[in-house]
Every structure is written in C-alpha cells, then in structure tokens.
N, C-alpha and C. Protein backbone atom coordinates (compact mmCIF):
# COMPACT_ATOMS: atom_id res chain seq x y z
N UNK A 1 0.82 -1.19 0.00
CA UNK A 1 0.00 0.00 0.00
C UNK A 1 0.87 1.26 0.00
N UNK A 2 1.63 1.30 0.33
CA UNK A 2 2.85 2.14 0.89
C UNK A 2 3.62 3.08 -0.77
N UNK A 3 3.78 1.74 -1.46
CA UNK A 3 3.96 2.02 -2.97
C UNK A 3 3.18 2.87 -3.33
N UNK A 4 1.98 2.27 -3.88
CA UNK A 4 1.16 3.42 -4.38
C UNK A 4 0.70 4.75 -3.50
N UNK A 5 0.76 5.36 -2.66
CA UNK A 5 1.14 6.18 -1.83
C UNK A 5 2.63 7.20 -2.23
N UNK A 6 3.54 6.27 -2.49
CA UNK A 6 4.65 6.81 -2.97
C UNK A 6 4.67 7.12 -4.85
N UNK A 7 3.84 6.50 -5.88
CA UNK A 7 3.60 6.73 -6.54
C UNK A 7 2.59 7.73 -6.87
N UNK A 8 1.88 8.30 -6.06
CA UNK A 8 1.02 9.27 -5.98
C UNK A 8 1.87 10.67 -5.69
N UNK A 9 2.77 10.59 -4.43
CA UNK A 9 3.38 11.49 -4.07
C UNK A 9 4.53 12.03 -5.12
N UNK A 10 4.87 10.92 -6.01
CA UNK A 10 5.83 11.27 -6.67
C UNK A 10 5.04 11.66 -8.21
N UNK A 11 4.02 11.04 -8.70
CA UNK A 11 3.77 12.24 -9.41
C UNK A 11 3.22 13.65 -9.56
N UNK A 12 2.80 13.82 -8.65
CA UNK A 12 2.22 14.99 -7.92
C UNK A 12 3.30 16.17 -8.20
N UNK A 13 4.85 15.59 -7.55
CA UNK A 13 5.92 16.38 -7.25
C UNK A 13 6.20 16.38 -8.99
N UNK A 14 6.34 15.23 -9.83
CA UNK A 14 6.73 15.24 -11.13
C UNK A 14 5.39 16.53 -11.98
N UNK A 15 4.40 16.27 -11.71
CA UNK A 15 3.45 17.09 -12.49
C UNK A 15 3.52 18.74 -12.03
N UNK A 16 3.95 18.85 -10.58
CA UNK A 16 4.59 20.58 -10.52
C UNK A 16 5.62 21.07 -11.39
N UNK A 17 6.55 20.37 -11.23
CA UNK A 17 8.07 20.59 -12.11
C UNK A 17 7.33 20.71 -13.01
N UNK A 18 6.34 20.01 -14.11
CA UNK A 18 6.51 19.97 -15.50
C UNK A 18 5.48 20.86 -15.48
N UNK A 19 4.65 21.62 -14.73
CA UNK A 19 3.88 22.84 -14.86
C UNK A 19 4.19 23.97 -14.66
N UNK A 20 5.83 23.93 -13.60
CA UNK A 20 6.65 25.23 -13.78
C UNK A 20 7.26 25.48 -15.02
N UNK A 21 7.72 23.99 -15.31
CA UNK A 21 9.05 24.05 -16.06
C UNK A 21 8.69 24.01 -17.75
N UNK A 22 7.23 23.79 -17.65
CA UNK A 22 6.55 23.76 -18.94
C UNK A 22 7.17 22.39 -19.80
N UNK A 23 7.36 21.26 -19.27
CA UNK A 23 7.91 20.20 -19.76
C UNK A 23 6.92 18.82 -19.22
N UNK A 24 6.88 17.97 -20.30
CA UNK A 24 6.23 16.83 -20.11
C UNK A 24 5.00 16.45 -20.80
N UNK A 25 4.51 17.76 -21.45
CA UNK A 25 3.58 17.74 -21.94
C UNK A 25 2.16 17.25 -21.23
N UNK A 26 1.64 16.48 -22.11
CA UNK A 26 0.12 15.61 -21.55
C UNK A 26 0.69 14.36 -20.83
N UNK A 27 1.28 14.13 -20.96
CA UNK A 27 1.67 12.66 -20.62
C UNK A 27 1.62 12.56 -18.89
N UNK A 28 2.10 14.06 -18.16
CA UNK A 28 2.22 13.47 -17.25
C UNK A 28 0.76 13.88 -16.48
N UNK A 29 -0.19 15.06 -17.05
CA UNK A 29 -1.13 14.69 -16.66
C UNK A 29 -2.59 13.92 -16.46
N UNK A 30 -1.77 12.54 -17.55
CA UNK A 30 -3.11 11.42 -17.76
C UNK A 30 -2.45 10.85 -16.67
N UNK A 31 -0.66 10.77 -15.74
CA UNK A 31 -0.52 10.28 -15.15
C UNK A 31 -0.54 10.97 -13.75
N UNK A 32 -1.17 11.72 -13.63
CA UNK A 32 -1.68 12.28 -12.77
C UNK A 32 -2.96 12.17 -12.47
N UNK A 33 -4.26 12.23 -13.32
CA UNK A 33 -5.24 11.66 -13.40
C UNK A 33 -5.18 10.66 -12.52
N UNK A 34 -4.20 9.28 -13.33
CA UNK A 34 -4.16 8.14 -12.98
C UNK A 34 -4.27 7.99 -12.03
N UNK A 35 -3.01 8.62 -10.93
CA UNK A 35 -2.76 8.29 -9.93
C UNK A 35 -4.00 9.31 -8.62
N UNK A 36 -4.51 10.01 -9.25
CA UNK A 36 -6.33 10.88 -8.24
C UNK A 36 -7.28 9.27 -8.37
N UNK A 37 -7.09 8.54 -9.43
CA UNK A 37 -7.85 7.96 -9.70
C UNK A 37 -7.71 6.75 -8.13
N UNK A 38 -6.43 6.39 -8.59
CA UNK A 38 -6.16 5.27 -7.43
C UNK A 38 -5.58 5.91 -5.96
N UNK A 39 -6.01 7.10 -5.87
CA UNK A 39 -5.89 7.34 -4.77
C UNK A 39 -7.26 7.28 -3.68
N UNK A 40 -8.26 8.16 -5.16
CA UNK A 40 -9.58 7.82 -4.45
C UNK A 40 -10.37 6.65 -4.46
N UNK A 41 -9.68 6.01 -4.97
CA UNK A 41 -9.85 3.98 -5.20
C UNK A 41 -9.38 3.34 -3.34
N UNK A 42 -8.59 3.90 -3.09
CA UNK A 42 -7.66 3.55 -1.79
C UNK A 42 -8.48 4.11 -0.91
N UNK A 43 -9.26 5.00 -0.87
CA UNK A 43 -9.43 5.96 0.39
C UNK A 43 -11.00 5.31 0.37
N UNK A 44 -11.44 5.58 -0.73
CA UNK A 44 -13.13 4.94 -0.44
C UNK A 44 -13.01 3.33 -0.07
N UNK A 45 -12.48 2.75 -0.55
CA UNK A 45 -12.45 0.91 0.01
C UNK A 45 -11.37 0.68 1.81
N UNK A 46 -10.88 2.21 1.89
CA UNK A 46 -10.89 1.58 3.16
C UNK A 46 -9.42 1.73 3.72
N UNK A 47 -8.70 0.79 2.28
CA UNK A 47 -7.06 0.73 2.45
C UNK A 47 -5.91 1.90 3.05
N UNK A 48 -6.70 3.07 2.48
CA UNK A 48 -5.84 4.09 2.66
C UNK A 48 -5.76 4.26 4.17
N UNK A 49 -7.07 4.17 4.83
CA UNK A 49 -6.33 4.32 6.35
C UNK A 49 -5.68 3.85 7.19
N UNK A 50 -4.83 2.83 6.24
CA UNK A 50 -3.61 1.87 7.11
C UNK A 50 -2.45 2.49 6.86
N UNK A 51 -2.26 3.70 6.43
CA UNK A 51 -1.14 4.08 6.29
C UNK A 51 -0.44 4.44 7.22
C-alpha cells in the first residue's frame, strides 16, 4: 500500500516541475489523473487508512 502512496506522491511532485518548467507535456497529466484515480480507489475501500 505504501507504494502506491509513494507513486502518488511522486507524481504529484513530477506534475509541478513539468507545470513550472513547462515540460512533459500531456503525458504526465493522464498520469496524474491516474494516480487521483487510485488514490480515491484507496481511500473509499478503506485501504488508505492503514497508512
């Protein structure tokens, strides 16, 4: 669980840089999407509050 937690956090931090830095294009915000997606996947079933 811990992973995806850390994959959330880290694109979060990747999708600022590429919104300062104007780099990355779309790519990193379908993977940003992605990762709202499985975050609120984690938090409604429960998992997330074992962190």
């Amino acid at each position: 669980m811990q992973l995806i937690w850390s994959l959330v956090v880290l694109l979060v931090v990747l999708w600022l840089i590429g919104f300062i830095a104007h780099i990355g294009g779309g790519l990193i915000h379908i993977l940003l999407v992605i990762a709202l997606i499985l975050l609120v996947f984690n938090l409604l079933t429960g998992r997330g509050a074992k962190v």
